[in-house]
C-alpha atoms as a PDB file:
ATOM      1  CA  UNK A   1     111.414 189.100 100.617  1.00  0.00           C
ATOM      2  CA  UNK A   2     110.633 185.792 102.137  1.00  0.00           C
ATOM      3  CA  UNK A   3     112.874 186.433 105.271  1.00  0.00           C
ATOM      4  CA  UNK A   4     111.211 189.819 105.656  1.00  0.00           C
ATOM      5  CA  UNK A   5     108.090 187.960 105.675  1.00  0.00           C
ATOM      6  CA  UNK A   6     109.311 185.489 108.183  1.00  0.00           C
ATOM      7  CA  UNK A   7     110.902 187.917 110.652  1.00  0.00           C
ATOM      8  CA  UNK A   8     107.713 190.235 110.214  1.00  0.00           C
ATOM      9  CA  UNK A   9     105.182 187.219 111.353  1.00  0.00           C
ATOM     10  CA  UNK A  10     107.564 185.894 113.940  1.00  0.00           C
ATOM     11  CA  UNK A  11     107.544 189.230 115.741  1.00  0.00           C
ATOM     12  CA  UNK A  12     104.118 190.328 115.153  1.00  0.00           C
ATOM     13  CA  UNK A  13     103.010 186.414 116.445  1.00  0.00           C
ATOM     14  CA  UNK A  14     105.378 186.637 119.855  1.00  0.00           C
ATOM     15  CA  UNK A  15     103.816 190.050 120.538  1.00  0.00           C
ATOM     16  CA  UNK A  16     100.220 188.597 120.828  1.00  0.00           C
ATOM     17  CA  UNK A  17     101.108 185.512 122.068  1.00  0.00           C
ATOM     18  CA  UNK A  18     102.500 187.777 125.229  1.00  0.00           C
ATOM     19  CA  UNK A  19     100.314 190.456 125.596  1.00  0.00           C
ATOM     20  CA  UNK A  20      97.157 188.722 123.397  1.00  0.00           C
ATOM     21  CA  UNK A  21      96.982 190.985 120.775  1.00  0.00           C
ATOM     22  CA  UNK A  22      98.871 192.876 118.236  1.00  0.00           C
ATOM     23  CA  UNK A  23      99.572 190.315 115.552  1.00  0.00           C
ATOM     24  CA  UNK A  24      97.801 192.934 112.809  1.00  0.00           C
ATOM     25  CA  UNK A  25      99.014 196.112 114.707  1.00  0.00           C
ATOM     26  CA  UNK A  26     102.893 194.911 114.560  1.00  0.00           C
ATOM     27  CA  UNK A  27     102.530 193.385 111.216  1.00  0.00           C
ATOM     28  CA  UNK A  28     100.263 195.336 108.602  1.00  0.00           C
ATOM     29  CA  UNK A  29     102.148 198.529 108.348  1.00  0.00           C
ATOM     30  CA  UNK A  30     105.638 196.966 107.560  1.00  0.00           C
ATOM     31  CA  UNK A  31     103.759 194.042 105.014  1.00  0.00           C
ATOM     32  CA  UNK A  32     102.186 196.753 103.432  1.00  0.00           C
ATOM     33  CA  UNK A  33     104.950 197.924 102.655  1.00  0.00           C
ATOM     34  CA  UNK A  34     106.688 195.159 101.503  1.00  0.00           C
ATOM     35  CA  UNK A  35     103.688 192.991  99.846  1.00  0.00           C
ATOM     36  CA  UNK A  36     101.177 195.800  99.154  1.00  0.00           C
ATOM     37  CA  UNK A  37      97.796 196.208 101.591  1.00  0.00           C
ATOM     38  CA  UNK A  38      95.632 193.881  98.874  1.00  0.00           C
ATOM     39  CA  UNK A  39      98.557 191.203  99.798  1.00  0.00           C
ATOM     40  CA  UNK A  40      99.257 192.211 103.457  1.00  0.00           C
ATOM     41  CA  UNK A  41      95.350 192.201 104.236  1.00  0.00           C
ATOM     42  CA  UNK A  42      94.532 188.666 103.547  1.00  0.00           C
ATOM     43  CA  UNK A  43      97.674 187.137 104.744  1.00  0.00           C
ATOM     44  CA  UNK A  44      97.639 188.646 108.283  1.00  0.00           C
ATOM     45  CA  UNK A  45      94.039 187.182 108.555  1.00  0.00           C
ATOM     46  CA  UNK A  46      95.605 183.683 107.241  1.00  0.00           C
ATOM     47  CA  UNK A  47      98.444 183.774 109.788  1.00  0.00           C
ATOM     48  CA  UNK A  48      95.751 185.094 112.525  1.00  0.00           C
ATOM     49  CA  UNK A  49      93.641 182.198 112.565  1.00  0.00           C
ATOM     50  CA  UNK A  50      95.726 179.116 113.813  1.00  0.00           C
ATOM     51  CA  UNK A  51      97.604 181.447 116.168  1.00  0.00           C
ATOM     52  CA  UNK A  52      94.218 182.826 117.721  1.00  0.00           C
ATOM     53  CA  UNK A  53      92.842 179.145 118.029  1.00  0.00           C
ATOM     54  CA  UNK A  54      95.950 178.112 119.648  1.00  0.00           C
ATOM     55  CA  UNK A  55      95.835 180.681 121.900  1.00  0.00           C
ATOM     56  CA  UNK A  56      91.804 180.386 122.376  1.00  0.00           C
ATOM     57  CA  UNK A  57      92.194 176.851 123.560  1.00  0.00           C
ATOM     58  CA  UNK A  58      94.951 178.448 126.181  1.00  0.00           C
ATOM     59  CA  UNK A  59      93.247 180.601 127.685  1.00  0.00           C
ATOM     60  CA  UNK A  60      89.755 178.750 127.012  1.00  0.00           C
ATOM     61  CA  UNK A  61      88.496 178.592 130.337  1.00  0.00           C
ATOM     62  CA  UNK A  62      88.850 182.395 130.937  1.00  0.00           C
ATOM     63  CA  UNK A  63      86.707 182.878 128.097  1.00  0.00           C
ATOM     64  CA  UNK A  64      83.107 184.771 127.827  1.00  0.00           C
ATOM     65  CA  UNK A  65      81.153 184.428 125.551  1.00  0.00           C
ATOM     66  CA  UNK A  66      78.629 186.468 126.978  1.00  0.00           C
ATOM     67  CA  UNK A  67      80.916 189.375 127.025  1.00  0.00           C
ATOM     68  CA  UNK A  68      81.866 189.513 123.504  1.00  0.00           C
ATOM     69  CA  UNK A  69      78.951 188.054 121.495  1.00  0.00           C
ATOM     70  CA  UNK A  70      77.430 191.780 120.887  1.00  0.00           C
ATOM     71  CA  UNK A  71      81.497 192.846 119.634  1.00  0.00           C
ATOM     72  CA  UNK A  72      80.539 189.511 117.288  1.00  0.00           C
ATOM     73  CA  UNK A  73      77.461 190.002 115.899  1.00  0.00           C
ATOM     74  CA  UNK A  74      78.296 193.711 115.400  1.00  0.00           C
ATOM     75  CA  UNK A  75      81.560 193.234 113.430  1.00  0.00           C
ATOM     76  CA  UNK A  76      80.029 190.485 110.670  1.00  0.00           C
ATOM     77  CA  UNK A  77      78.276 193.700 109.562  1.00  0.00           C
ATOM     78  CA  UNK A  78      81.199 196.127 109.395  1.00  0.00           C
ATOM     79  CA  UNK A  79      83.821 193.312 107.582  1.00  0.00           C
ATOM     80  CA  UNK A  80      82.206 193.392 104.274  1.00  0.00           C
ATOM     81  CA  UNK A  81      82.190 197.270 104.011  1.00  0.00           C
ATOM     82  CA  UNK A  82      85.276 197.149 105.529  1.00  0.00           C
ATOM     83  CA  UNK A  83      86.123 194.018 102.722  1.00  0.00           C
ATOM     84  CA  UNK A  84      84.679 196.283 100.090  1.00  0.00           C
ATOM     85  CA  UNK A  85      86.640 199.527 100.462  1.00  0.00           C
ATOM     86  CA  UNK A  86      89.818 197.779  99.971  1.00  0.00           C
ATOM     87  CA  UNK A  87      88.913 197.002  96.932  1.00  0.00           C
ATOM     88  CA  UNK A  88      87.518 200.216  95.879  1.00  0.00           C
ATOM     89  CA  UNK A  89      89.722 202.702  97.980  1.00  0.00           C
ATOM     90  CA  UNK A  90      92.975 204.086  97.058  1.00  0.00           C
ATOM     91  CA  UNK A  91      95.753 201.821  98.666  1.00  0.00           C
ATOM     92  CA  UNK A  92      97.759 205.780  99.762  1.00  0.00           C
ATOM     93  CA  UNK A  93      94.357 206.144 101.530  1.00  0.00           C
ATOM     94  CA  UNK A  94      94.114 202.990 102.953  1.00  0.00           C
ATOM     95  CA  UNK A  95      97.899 203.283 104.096  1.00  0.00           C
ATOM     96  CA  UNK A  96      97.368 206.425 105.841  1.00  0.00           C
ATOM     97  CA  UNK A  97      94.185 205.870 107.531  1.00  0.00           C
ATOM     98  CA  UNK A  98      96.102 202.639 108.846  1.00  0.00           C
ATOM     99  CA  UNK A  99      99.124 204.809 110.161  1.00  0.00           C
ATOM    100  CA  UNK A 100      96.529 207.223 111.877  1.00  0.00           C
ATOM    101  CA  UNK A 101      94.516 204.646 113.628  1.00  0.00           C
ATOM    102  CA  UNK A 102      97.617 202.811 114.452  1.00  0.00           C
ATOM    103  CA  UNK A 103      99.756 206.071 115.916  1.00  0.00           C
ATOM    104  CA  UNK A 104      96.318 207.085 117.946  1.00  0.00           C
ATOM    105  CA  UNK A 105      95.992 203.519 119.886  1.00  0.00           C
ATOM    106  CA  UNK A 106      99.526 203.486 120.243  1.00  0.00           C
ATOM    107  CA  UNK A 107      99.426 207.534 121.706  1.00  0.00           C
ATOM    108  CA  UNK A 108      96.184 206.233 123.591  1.00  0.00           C
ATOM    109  CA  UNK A 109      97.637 203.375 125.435  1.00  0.00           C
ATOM    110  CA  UNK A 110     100.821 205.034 126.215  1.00  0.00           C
ATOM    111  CA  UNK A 111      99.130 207.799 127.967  1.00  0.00           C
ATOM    112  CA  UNK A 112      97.326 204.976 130.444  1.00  0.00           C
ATOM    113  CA  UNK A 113      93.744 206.768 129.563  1.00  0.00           C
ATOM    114  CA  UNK A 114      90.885 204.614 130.111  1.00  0.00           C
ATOM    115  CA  UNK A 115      87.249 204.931 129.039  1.00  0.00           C
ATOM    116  CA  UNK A 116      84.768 205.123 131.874  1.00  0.00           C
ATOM    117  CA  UNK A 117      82.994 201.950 132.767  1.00  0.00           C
ATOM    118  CA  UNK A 118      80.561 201.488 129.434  1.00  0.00           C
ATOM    119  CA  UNK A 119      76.971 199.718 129.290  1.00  0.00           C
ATOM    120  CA  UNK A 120      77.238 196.469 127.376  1.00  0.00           C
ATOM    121  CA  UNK A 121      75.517 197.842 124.575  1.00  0.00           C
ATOM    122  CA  UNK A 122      78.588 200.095 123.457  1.00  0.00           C
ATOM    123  CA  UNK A 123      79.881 196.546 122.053  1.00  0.00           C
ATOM    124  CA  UNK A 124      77.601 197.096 119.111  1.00  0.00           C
ATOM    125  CA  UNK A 125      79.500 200.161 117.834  1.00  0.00           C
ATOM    126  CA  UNK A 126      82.743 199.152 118.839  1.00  0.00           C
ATOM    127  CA  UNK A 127      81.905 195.775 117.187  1.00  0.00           C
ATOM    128  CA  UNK A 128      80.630 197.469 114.132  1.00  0.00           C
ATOM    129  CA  UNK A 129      83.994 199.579 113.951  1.00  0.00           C
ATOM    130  CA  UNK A 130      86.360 196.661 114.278  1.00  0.00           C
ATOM    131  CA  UNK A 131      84.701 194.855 111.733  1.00  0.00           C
ATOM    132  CA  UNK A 132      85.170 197.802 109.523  1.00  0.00           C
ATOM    133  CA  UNK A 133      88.778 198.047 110.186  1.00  0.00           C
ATOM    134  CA  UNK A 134      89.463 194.507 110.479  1.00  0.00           C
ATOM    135  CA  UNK A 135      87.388 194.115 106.550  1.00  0.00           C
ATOM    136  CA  UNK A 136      90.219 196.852 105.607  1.00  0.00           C
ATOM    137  CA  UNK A 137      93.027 196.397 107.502  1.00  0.00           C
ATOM    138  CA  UNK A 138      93.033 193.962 109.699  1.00  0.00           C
ATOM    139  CA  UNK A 139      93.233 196.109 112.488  1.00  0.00           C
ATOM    140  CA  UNK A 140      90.292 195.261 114.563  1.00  0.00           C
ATOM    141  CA  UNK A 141      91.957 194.972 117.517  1.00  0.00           C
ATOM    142  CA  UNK A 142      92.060 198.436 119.180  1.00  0.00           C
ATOM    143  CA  UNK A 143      87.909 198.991 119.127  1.00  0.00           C
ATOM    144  CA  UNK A 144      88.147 195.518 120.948  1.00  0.00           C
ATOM    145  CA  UNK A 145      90.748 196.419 123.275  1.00  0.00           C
ATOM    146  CA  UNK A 146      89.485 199.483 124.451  1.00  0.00           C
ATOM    147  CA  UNK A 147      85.773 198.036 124.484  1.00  0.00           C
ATOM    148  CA  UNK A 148      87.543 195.265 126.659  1.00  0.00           C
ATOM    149  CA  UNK A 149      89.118 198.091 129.119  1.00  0.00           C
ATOM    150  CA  UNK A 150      86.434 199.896 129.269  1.00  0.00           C
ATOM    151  CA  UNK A 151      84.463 196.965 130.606  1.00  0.00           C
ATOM    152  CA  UNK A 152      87.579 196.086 133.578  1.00  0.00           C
ATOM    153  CA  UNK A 153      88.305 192.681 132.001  1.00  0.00           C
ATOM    154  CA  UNK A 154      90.762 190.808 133.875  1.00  0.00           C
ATOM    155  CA  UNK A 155      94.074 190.066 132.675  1.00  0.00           C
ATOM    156  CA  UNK A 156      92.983 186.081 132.402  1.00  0.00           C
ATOM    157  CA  UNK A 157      89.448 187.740 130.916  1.00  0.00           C
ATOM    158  CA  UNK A 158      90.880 189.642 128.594  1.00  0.00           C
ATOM    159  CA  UNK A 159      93.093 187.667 126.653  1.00  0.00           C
ATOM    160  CA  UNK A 160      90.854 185.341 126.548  1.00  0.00           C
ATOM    161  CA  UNK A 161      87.978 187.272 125.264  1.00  0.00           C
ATOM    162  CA  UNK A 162      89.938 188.576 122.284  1.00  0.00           C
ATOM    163  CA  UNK A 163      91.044 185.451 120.891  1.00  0.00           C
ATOM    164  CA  UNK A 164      87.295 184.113 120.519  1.00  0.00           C
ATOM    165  CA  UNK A 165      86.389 187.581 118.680  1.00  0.00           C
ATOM    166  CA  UNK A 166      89.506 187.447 116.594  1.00  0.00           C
ATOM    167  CA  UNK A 167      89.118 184.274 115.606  1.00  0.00           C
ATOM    168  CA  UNK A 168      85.305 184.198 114.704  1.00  0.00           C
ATOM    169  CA  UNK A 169      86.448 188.082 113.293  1.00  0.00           C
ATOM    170  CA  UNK A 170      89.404 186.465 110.869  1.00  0.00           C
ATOM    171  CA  UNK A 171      87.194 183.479 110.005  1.00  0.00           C
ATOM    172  CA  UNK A 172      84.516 186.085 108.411  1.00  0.00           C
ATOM    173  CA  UNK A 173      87.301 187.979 106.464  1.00  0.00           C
ATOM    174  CA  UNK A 174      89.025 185.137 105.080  1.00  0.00           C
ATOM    175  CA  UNK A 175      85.364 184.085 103.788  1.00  0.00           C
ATOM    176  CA  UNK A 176      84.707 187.627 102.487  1.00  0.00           C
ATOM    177  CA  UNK A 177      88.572 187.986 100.942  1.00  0.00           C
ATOM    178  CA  UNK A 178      87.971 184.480  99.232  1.00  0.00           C
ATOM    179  CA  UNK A 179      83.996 185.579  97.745  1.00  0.00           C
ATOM    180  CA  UNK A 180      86.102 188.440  96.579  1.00  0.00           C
ATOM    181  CA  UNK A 181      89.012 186.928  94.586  1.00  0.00           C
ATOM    182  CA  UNK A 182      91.513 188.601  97.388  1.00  0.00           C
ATOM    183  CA  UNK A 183      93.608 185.000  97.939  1.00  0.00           C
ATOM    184  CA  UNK A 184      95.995 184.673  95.364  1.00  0.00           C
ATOM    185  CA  UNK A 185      98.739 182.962  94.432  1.00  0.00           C
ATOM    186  CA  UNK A 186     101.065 185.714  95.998  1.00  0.00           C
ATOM    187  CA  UNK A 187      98.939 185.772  98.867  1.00  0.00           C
ATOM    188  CA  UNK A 188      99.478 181.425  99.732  1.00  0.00           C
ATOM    189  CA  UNK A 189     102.929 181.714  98.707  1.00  0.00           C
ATOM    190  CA  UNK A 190     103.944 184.030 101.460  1.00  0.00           C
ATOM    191  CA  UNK A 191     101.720 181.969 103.955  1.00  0.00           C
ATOM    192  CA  UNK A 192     103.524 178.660 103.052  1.00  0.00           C
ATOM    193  CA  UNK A 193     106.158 181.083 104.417  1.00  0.00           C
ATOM    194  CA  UNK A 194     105.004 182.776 107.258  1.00  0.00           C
ATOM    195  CA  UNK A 195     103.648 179.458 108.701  1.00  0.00           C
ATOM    196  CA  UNK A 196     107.254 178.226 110.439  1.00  0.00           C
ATOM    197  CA  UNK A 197     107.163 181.872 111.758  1.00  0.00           C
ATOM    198  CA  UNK A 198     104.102 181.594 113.361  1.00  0.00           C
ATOM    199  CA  UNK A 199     104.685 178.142 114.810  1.00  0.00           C
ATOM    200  CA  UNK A 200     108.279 179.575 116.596  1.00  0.00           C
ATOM    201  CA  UNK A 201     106.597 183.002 117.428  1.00  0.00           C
ATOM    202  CA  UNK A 202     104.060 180.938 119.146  1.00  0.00           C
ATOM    203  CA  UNK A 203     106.945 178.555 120.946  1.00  0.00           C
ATOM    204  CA  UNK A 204     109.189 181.509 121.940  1.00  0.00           C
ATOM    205  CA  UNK A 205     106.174 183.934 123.141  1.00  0.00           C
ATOM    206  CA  UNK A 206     104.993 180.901 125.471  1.00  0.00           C
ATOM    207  CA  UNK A 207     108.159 180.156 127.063  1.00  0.00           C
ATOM    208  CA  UNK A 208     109.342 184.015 127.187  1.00  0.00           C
ATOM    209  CA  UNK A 209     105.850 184.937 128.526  1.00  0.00           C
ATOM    210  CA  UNK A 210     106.790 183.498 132.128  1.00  0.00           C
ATOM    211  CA  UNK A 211     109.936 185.557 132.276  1.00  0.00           C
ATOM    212  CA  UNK A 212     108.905 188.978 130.805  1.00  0.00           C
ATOM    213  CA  UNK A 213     106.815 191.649 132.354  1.00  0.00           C
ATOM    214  CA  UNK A 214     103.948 192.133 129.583  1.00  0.00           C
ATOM    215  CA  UNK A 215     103.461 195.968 130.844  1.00  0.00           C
ATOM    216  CA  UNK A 216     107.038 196.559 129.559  1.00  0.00           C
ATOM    217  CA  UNK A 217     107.109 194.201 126.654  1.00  0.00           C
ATOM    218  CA  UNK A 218     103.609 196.116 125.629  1.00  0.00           C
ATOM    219  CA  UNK A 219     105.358 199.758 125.921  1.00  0.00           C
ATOM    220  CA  UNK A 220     108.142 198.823 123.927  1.00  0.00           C
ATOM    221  CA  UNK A 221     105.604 197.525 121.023  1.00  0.00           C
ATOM    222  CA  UNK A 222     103.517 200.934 121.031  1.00  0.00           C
ATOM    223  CA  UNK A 223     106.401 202.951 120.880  1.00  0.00           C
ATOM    224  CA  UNK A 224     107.328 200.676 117.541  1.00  0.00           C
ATOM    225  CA  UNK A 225     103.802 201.108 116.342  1.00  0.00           C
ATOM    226  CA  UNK A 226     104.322 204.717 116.478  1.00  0.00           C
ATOM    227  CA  UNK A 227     107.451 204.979 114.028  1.00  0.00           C
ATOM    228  CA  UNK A 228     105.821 202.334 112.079  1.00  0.00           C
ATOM    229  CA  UNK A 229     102.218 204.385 112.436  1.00  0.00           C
ATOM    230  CA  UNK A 230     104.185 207.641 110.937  1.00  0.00           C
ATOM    231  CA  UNK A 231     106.188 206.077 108.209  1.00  0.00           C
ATOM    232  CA  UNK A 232     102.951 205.089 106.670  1.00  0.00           C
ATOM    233  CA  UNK A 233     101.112 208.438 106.887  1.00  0.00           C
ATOM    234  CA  UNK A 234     104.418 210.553 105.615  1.00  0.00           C
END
């Protein structure tokens, strides 16, 4: 189980330290599996926060506040509802809601469909709805993303946007998953293990980041997410 874990958090890591996000997307569904959602949950929000700092302080100077602070504000109210029905939800439910939202970014980015140029205010539902899903899953990235696309973020932009709302984002959940008795023993064991992963995942996605081409790298991920998205709705 611990080199599952490992391999898991390595891959999930070098995927958003290349194309800045998809740490949750790559790694719930297959930790779910393995550890249970009540485990996966708060672990993937443990393993998110150094990486998103470290890549925060990358990319710091592309970052704008003023872009994403209505995402932010937005998503502190969805986490604890979000926080809340994974405690009270049944975890089948919880596992296929994740496949379905997982499958339909995956479809959704594959087909190259973008949303038409959105007023800033849009942030406050996408916000709301990636806190939700983040609280649950941990999946708050693709309300971010496609806020983010629909508001023609540069590459530089982009990345760097989403690592200052995922990291405020994963602070807030590992505050509501600790008021709610979610970090247990099971949960910092496999940490103390997935934290070597995350420090070579980091490493290998910097260095292989200069030689890759990210729009390939990236279609090779969704088309994982979709196999992974279907094994956890059938």
């Amino acid at each position: 189980m611990n080199i599952l874990v490992f391999v898991i958090v390595f891959l999930a890591v070098l995927t958003q330290s290349i194309t800045g996000f998809g740490l949750a997307l790559v790694s719930m569904g297959l930790l779910s599996q393995a550890l249970g959602v009540k485990t996966a949950a708060p672990l993937i929000a443990l393993v998110a926060i150094p990486l998103e700092f470290a890549l925060l302080v990358r990319h710091r100077q592309a970052l704008n506040w003023r872009a994403v602070w209505r995402l932010s504000v937005a998503a502190l109210l969805g986490i604890p509802l979000g926080i809340l029905a994974l405690s009270h939800i049944n975890e089948r439910v919880v596992l296929t809601v994740l496949g379905l939202v997982t499958v339909g970014y995956a479809v959704y980015a594959l087909r190259g469909l973008r949303l038409p140029e959105l007023a800033p205010g849009w942030a406050f539902g996408f916000g709301f709805l990636a806190g939700l899903l983040g609280g649950a899953y941990n999946t708050a990235g693709p309300p971010a993303v496609l806020y983010g696309n629909s508001q023609r973020w540069e590459p530089a932009e982009f990345k760097g946007n989403l690592q200052g709302f995922f990291l405020l984002n994963d602070v807030t959940v590992i505050a509501g998953h600790a008021w709610s008795q979610h970090l247990t023993p099971v949960v910092w064991a496999a940490w103390r293990t997935a934290l070597p992963a995350i420090t070579l995942g980091l490493l290998v996605g910097l260095v292989v980041e200069r030689y890759v081409n990210p729009a390939v790298f990236r279609r090779i991920v969704l088309w994982l997410l979709i196999v992974t998205g279907l094994r956890l709705v059938f």
